[in-house]
Protein backbone atom coordinates (compact mmCIF):
# COMPACT_ATOMS: atom_id res chain seq x y z
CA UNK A 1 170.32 110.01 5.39
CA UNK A 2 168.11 107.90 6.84
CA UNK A 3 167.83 104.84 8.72
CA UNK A 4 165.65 101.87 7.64
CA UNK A 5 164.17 99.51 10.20
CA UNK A 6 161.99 96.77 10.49
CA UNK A 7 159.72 95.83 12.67
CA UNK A 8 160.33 92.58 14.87
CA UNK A 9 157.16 90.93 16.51
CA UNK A 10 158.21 89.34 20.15
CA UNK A 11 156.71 87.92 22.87
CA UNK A 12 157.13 88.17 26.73
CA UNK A 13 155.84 87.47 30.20
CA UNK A 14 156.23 91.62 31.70
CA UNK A 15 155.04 90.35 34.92
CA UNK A 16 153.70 86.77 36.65
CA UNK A 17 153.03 85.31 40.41
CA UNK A 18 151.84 82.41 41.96
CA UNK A 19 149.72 81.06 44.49
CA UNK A 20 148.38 77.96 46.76
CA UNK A 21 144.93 78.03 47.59
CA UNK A 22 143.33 75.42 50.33
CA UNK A 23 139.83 74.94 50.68
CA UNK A 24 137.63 73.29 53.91
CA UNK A 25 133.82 72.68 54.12
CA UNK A 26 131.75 70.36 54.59
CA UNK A 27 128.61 69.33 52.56
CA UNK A 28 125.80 67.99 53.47
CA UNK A 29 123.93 65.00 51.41
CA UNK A 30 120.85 66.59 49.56
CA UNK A 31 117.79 65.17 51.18
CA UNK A 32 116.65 63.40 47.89
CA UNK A 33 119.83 61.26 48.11
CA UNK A 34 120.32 58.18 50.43
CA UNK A 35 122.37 57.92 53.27
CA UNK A 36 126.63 57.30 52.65
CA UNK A 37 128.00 53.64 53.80
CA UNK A 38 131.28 54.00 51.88
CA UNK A 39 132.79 56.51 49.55
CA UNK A 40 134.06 54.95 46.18
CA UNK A 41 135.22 57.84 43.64
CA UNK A 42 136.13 61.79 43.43
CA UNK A 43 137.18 63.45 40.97
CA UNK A 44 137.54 67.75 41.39
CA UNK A 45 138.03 70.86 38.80
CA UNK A 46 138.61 74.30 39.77
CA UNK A 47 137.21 76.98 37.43
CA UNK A 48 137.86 80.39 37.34
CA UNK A 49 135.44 82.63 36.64
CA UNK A 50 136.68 86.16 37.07
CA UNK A 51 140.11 87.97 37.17
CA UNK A 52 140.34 91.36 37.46
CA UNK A 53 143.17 93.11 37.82
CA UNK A 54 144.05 96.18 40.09
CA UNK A 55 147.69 98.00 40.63
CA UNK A 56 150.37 94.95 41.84
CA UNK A 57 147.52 92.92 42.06
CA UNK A 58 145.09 90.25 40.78
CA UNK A 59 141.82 89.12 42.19
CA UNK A 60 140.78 86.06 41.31
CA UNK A 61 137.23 84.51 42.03
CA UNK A 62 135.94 81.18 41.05
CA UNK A 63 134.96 78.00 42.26
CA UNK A 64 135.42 74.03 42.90
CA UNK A 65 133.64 71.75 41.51
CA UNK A 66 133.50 68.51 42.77
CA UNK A 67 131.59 64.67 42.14
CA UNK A 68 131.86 62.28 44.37
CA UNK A 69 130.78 58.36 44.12
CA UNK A 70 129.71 56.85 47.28
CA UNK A 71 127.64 53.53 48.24
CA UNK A 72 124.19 54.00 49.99
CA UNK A 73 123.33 51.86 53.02
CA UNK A 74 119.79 50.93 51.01
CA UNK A 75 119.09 47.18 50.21
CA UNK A 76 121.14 46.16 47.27
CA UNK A 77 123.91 48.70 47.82
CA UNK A 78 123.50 50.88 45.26
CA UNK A 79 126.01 53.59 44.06
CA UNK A 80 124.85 57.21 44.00
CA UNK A 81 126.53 60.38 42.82
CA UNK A 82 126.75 64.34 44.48
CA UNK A 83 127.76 66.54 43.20
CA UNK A 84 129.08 70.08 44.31
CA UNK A 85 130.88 73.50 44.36
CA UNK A 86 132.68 75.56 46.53
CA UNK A 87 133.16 79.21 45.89
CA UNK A 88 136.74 81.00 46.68
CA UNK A 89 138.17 84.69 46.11
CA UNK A 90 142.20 84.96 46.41
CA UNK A 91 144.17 88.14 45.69
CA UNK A 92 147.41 87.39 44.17
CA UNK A 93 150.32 90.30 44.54
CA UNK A 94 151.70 90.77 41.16
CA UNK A 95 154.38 93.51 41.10
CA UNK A 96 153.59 95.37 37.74
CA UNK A 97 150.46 94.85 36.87
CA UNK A 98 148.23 97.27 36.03
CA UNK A 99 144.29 97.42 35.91
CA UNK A 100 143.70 97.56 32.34
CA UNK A 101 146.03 94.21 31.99
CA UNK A 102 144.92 91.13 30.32
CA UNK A 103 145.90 88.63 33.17
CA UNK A 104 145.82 84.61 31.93
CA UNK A 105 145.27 82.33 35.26
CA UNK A 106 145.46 78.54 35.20
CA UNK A 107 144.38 76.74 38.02
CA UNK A 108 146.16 72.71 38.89
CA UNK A 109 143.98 70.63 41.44
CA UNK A 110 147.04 69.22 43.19
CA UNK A 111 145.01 67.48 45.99
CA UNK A 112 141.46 66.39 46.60
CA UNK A 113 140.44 64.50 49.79
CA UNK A 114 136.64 63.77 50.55
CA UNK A 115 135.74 62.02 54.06
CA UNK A 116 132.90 60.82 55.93
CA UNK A 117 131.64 62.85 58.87
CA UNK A 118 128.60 61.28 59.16
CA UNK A 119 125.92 59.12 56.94
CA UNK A 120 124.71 62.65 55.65
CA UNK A 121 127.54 65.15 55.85
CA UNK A 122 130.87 65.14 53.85
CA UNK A 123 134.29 66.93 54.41
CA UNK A 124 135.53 67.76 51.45
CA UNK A 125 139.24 69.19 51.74
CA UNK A 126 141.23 70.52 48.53
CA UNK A 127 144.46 72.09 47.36
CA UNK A 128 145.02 74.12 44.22
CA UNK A 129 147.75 76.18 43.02
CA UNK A 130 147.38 79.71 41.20
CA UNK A 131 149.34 80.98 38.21
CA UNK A 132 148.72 83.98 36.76
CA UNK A 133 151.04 86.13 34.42
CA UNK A 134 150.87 88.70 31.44
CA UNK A 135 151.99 87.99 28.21
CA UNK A 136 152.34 90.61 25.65
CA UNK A 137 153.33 91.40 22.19
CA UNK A 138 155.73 94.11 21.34
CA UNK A 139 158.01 95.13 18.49
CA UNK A 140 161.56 96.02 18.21
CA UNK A 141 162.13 98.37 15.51
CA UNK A 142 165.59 96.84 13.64
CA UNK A 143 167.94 98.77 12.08
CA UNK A 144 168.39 96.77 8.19
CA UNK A 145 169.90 99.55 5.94
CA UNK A 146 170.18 102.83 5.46
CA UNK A 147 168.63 105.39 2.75
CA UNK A 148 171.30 108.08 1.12
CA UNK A 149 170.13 111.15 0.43
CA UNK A 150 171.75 112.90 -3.05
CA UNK A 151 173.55 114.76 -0.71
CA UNK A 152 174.40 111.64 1.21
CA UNK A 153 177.48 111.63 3.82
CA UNK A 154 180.35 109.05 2.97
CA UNK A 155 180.12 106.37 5.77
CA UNK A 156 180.78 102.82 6.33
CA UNK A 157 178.60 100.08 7.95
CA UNK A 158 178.01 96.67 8.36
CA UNK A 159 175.20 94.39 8.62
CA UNK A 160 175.35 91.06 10.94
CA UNK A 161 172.89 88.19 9.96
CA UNK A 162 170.71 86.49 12.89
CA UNK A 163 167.92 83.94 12.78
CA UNK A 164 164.99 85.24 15.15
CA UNK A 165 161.92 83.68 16.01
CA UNK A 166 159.11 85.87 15.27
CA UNK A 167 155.58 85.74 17.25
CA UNK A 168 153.13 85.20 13.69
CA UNK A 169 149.89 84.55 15.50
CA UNK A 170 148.55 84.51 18.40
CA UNK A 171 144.95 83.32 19.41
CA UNK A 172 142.28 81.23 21.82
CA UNK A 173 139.96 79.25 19.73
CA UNK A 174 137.31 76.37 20.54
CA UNK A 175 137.21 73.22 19.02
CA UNK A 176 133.63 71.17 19.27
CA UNK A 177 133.32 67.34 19.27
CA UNK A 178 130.17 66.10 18.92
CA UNK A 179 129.71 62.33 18.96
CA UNK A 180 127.07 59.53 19.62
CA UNK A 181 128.18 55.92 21.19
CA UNK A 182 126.02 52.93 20.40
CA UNK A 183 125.67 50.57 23.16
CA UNK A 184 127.02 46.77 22.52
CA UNK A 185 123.90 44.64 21.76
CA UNK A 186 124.51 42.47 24.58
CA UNK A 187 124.72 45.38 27.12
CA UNK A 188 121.50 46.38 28.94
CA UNK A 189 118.97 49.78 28.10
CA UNK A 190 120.75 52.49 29.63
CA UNK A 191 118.51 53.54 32.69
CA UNK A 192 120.30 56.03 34.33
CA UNK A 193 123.95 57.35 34.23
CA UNK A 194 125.62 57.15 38.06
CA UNK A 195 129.20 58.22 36.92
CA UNK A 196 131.12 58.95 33.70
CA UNK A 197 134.33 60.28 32.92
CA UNK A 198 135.50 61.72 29.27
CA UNK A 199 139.51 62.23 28.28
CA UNK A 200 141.29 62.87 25.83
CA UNK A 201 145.00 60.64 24.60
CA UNK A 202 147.08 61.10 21.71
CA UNK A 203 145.61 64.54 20.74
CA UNK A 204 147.95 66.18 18.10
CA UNK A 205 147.49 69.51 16.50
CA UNK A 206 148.96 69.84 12.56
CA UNK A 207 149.74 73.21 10.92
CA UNK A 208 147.79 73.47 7.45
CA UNK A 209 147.60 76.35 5.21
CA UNK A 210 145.15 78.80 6.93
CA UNK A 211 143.99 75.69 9.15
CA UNK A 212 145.36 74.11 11.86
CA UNK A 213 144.32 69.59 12.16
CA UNK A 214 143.16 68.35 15.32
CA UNK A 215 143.25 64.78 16.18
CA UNK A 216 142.89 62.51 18.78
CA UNK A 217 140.83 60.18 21.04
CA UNK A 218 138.43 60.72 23.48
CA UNK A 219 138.12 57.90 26.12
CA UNK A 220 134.36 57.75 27.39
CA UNK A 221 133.25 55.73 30.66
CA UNK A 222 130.03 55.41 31.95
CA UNK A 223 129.05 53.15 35.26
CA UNK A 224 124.83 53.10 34.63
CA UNK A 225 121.96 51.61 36.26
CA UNK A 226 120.85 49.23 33.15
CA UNK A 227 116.67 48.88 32.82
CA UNK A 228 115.02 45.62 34.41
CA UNK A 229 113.57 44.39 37.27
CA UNK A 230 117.09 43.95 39.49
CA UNK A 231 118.11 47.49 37.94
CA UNK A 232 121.96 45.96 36.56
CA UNK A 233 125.03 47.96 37.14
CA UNK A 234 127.15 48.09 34.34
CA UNK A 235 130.30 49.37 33.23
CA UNK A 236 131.34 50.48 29.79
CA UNK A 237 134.51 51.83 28.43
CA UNK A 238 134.77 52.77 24.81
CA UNK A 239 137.33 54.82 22.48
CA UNK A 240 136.25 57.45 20.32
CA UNK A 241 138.34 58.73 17.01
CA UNK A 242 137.86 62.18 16.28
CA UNK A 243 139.20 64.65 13.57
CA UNK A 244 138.86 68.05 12.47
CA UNK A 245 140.47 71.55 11.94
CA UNK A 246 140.17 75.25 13.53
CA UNK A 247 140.15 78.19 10.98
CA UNK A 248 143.50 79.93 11.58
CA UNK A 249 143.89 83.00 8.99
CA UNK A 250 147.61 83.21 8.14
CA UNK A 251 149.15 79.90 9.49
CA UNK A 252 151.83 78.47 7.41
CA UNK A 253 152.82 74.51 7.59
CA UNK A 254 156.55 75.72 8.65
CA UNK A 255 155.37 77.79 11.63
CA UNK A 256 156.47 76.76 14.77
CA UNK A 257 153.25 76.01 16.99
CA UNK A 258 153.21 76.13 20.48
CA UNK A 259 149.53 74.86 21.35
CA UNK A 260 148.03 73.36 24.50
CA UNK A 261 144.59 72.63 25.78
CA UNK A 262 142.22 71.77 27.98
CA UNK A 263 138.51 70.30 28.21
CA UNK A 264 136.51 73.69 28.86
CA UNK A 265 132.62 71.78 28.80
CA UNK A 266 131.91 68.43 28.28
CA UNK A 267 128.13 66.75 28.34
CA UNK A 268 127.08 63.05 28.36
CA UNK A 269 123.65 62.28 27.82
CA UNK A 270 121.02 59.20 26.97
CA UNK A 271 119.67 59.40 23.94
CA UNK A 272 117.03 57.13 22.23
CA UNK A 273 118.22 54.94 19.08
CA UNK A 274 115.61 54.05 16.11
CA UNK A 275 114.17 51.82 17.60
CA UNK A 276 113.05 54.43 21.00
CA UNK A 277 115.44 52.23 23.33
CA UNK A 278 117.62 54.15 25.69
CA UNK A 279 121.07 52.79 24.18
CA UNK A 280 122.76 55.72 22.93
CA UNK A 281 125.39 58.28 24.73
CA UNK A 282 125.58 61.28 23.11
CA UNK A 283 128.89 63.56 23.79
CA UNK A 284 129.50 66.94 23.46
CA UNK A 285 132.63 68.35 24.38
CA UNK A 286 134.29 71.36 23.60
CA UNK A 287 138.03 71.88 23.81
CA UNK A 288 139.92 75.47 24.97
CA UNK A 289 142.85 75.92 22.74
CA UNK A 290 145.60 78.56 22.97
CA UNK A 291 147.67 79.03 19.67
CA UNK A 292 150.89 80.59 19.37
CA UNK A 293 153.13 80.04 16.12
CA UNK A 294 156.14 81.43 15.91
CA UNK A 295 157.87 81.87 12.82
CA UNK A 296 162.00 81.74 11.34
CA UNK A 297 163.49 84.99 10.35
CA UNK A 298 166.98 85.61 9.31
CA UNK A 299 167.16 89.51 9.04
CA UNK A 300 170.23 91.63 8.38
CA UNK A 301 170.86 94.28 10.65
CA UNK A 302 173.18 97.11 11.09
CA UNK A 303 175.72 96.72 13.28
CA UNK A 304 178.16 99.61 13.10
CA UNK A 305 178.41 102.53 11.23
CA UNK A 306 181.15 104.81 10.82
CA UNK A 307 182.01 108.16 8.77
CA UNK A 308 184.89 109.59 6.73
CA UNK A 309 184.41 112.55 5.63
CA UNK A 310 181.99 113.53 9.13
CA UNK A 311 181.85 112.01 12.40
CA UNK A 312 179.46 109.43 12.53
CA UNK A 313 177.56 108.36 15.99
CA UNK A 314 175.24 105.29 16.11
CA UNK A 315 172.56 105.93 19.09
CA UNK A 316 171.76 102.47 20.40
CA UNK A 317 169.60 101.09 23.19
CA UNK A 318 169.44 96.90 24.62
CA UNK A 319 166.98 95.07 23.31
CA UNK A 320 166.42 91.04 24.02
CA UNK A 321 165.98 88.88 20.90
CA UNK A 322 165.63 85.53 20.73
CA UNK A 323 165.85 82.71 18.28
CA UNK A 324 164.62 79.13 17.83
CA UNK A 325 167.17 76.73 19.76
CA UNK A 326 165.22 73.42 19.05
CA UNK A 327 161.40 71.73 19.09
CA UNK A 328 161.61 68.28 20.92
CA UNK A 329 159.34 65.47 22.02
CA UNK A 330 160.44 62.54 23.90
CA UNK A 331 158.14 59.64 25.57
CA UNK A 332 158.68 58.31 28.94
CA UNK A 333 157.45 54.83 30.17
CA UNK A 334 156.66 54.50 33.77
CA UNK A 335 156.36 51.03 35.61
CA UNK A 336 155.29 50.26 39.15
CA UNK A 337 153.12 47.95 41.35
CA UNK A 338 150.55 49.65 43.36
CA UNK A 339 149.17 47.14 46.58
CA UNK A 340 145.25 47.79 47.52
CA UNK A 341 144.93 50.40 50.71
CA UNK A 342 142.35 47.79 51.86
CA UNK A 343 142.93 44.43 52.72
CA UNK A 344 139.04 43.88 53.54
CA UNK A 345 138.72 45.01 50.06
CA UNK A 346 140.34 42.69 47.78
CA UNK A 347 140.75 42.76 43.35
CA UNK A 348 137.99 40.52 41.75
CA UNK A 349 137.98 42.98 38.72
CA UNK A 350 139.28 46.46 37.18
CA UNK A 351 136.69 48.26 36.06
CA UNK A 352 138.08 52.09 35.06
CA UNK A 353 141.99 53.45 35.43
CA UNK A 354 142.60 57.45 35.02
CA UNK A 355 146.00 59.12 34.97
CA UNK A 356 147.40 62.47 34.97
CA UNK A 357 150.30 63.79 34.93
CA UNK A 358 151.97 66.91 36.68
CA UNK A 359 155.34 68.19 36.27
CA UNK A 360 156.76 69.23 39.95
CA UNK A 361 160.21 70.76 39.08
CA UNK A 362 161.32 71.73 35.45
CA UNK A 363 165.53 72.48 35.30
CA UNK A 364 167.92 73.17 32.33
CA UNK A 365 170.75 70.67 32.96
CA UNK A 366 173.76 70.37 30.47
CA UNK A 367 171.99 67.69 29.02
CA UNK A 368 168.81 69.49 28.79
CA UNK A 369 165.78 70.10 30.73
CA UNK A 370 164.89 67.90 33.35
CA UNK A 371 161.63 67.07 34.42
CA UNK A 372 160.35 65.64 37.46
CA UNK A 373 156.86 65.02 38.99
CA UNK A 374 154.38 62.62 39.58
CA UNK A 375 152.09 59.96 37.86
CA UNK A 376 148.63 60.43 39.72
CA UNK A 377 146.30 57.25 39.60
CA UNK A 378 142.84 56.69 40.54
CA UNK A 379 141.41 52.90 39.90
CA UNK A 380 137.99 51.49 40.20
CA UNK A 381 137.66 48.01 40.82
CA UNK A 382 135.18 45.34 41.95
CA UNK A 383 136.33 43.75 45.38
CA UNK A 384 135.05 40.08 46.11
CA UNK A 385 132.76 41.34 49.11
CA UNK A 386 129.29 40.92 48.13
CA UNK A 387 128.25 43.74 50.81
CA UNK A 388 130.71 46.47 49.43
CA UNK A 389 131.67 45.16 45.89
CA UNK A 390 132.76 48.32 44.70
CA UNK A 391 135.77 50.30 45.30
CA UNK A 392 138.48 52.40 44.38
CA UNK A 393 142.26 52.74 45.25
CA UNK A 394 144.57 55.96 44.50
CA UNK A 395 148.39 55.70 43.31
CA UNK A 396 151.47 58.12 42.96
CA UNK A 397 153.83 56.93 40.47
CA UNK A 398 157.45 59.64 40.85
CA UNK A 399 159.37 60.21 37.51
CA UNK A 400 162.12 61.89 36.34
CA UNK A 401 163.14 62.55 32.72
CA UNK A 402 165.37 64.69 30.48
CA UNK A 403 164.75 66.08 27.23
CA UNK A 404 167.87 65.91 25.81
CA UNK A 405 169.30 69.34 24.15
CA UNK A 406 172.77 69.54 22.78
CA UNK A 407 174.37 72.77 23.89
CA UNK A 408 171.24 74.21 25.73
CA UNK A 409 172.31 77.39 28.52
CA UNK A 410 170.99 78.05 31.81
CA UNK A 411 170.26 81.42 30.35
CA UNK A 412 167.64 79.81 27.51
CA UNK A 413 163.64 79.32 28.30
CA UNK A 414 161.74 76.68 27.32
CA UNK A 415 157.76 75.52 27.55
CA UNK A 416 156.75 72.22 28.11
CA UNK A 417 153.32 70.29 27.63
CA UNK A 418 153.12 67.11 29.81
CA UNK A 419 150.18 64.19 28.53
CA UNK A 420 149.53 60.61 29.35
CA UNK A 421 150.10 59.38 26.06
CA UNK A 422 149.38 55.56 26.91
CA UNK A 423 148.06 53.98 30.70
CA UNK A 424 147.84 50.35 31.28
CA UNK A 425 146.52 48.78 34.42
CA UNK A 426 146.34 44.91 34.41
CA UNK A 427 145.88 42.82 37.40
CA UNK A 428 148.59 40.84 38.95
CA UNK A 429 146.67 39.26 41.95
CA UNK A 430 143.89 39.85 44.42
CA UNK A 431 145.82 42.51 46.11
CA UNK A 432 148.41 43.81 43.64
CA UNK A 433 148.41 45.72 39.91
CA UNK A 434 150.59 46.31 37.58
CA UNK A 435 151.35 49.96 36.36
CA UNK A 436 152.47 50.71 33.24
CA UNK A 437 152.16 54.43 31.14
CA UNK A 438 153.16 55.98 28.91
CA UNK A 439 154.23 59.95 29.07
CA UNK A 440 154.50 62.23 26.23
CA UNK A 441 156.40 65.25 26.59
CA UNK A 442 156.65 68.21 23.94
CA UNK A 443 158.81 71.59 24.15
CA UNK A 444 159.97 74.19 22.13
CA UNK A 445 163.45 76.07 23.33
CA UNK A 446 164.48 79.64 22.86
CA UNK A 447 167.97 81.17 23.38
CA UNK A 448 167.82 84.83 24.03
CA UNK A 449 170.60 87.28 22.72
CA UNK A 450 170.85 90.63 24.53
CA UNK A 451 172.26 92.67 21.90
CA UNK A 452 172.53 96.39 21.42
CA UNK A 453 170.07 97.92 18.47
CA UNK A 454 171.12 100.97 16.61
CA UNK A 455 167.76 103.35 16.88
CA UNK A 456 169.41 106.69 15.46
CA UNK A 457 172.80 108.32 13.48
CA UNK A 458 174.11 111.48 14.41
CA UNK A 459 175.73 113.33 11.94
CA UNK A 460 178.07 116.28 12.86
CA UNK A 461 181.91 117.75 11.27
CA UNK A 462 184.81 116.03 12.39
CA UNK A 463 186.82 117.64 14.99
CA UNK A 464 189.89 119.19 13.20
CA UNK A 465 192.53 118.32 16.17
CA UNK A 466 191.36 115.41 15.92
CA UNK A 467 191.81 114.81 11.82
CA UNK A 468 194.86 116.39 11.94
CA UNK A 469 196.74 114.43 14.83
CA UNK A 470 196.11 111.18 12.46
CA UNK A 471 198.83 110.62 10.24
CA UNK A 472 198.46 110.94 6.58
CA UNK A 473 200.19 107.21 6.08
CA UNK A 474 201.25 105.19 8.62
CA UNK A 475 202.17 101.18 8.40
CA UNK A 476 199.91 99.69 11.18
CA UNK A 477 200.91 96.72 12.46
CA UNK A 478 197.71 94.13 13.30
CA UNK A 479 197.28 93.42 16.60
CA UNK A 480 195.08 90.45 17.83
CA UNK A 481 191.97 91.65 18.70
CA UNK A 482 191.85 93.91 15.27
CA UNK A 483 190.11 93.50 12.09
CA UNK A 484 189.40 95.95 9.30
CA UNK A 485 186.73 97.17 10.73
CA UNK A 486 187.96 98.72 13.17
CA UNK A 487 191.30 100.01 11.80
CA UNK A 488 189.29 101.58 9.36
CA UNK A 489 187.16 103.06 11.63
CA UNK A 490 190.43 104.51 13.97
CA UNK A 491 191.59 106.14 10.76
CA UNK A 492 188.60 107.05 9.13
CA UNK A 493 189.23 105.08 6.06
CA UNK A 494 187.20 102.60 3.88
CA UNK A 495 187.75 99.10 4.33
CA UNK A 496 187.39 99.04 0.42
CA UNK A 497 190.02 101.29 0.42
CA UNK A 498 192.38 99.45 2.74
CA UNK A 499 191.57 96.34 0.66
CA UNK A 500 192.47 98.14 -2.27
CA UNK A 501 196.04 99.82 -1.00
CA UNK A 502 197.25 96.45 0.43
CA UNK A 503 195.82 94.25 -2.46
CA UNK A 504 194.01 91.62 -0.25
CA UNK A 505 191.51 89.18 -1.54
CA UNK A 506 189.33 88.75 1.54
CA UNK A 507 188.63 90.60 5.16
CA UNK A 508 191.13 88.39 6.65
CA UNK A 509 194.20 89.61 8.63
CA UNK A 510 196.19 88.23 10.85
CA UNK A 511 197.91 89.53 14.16
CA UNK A 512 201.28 90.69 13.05
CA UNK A 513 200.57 91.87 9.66
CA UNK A 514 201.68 95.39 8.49
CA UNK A 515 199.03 97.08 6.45
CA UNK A 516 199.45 100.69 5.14
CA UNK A 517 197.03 103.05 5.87
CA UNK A 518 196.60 106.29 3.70
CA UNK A 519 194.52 109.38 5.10
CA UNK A 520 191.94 110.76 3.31
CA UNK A 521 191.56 107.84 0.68
């Protein structure tokens, strides 16, 4: 006799920590850059560049990167760009880890502030948050029949049915856009680029046989110096379709993806058109994507087993399945009016509005997971001061949402991607704008069932005082937690046979019925 198992593929986090990380240092203005009169835009990202794990902990070394916008004190007030980095090396603890560990860390820029010391020095003050964790793949070998031997030992057992989710694939993958922009006719030669900025909205991934679809846009901005005698600074602000698909050997279309991303390199250079004129932007970005599918699996399992002609013990150990519980989306719109931090300052035009969106606190609620956070905002805008006519005003928008899922438990897990789907920033007045956005929110929820898997039978004779203390018929009277199951299994008799004795149709019985029960049937 043997027992038959299959393999089930899981996932889980063995061990994860977290960190905050603040950085402090000032940064001095290259000499071939003009002096600072005013700083207009920064924008940060913090990249890590090496983890390596030791025992209970994680060292993690990388850097920030960091452009900032300013206006020079130079005739004309003209905008200039520096850019720089600053190195860190933090050592998480991380109970469990272990050197040879593959440790994932994501980084979230949760504050950047850049000041003015002086016309050639910055202080440039950030504050990021570390997450690191491990994430493995295991099996858990289930018990789904059992092979008889021509010698075979008479025994019962039953099989319970349960829909698991299955880990299929899991994988990092790139995905390359390469694009170039034509500039509108009546839009200047492209001199030189001061700022740009490159995002990506409404990016969706579809599962395809052996392929996965990606599609979405990518938002470009550019702020140049146009060609010309006065040397023209000019905005533009285009949208950019793109389409295409990753390899992915053995995706399904009725896999359950869980897929995020993230801009990993992204170049925007001038490029000549046909004619030799400097009017065309040429973008190449490449995307980091993390795949996971999960796929449905009923499988039948044994449950019990029990012998009648030998005594029969099931060896079993606790195991943790889990099983799709739901996949939801759900959009949020967020409205507010942001007033201009300087009143010297004042709206004449919007010129460039970025959002992103951070989720603060994520709680399962008996409606379903909650999610609060914050809207961040960062606006360029033409002021009507001819001296400084260019500046920029930051915003924090709260918001709270639920996902709503019908009988979800404290005890479930969930994991949730957070996007600006749609962001809208129109002017009310010289000194106020109008907010509005719109936030997509996508998460897939798992309920986990602790259960108790039956890894071995032991086979051995039935104690004789034990046999012969049973009676050889008794009427047994149902009680209400029995079934047959287990009266069968107190008497060591088939439920076929007990079925057969008391002529019922079905496994149904009822507290206070009065089956008979004959030995050695």
């Amino acid at each position: 006799m043997e027992l038959i198992k299959k393999n089930i593929h899981m996932d889980r986090v063995r061990c994860k920590s977290a960190g905050q990380v603040t950085l402090e240092e000032d940064i001095n203005i290259p000499d071939s850059k003009p002096d600072v009169a005013a700083l207009i835009y920064e924008k940060g990202k913090v990249q890590i560049e090496e983890v390596k794990p030791t025992e209970d902990h994680v060292n993690i070394r990388g850097r920030l990167l960091f452009s900032v916008l300013y206006q020079t004190r130079e005739e004309g007030q003209k905008l200039v760009c520096v850019e720089g980095k600053i190195p860190f090396e933090e050592q998480l603890y991380m109970e469990g880890v272990r050197g040879s560990d593959a440790v994932d860390v994501k980084a979230v820029l949760e504050d950047l502030t850049v000041g003015i010391i002086n016309s050639r020095k910055l202080s440039v003050q950030a504050l990021f948050s570390l997450k690191a964790k491990v994430e493995e793949l295991y099996d858990e070998e289930a018990p789904v029949d059992i092979y008889f031997d021509e010698e075979g030992t008479p025994l019962q057992y039953r099989k319970v049915k349960m829909d698991l989710a299955q880990v299929a694939i899991r994988k990092n993958d790139i995905f390359r856009l390469k694009e170039e922009i034509s500039l509108p006719q009546n839009y200047p030669n492209i001199f030189h680029i001061i700022w740009d900025s490159v995002t990506l909205e409404e990016v969706e991934f579809k599962l395809m046989p052996e392929n996965i679809s990606v599609q979405g846009d990518a938002r470009v901005f550019v702020l140049y110096e146009g060609e010309g005698e006065d040397m023209p600074i000019r905005t533009f602000e285009t949208v950019v379709p793109f389409s295409g698909t990753i390899e992915c050997h053995g995706c399904m279309e009725n896999m359950l993806p869980d897929i995020s991303y993230e801009i990993g390199h992204k170049e925007l250079e001038v490029r000549p058109d046909f004619d030799g004129e400097q009017r065309m932007l040429g973008l190449d970005l490449v995307m980091d994507i993390a795949v996971k599918l999960y796929e449905e699996d009923t499988v039948e399992m044994v449950s019990d087993v029990y012998g009648v002609t030998k005594e029969v013990e099931s060896v079993e150990k606790p195991v943790e399945l889990k099983k799709l519980l739901m996949r939801i989306g759900g959009k949020s719109k967020v409205t507010d009016r942001l007033k201009i931090n300087n009143a010297d300052a004042r709206l004449l035009q919007l010129i460039h509005s970025e959002g992103e969106v951070q989720i603060d606190n994520k709680q399962i609620t008996e409606d379903g997971i909650l999610l609060e956070g914050t809207l961040t905002l960062q606006i360029m805008y033409i002021t009507g001061d001819d001296a400084a006519p260019y500046n920029c005003m930051q915003g924090i928008i709260p918001f709270s949402y639920t996902l709503e899922v019908p009988g979800i438990a404290v005890t479930d897990s969930f994991l949730v991607h957070a996007t600006v789907g749609q962001l809208q920033v129109v002017m009310i007045d010289s000194e106020e704008l109008d907010v509005k956005a719109i936030l997509d929110f996508q998460a897939i929820v798992f309920r986990h069932m602790p259960q108790m898997l039956i890894s071995d039978i032991k086979v051995s004779e039935l104690d004789r005082n034990k046999v012969e203390d049973l009676p050889g018929m008794v009427v047994y009277v149902v009680q209400p937690e029995d079934n047959l199951w287990n009266i069968g299994k107190r008497y060591y008799v088939p439920v076929d046979r007990i079925k057969e004795v008391n002529e019922l149709a079905s496994d149904e019985v009822k507290p206070g019925d009065k089956l008979l029960i004959v030995k050695g049937a």
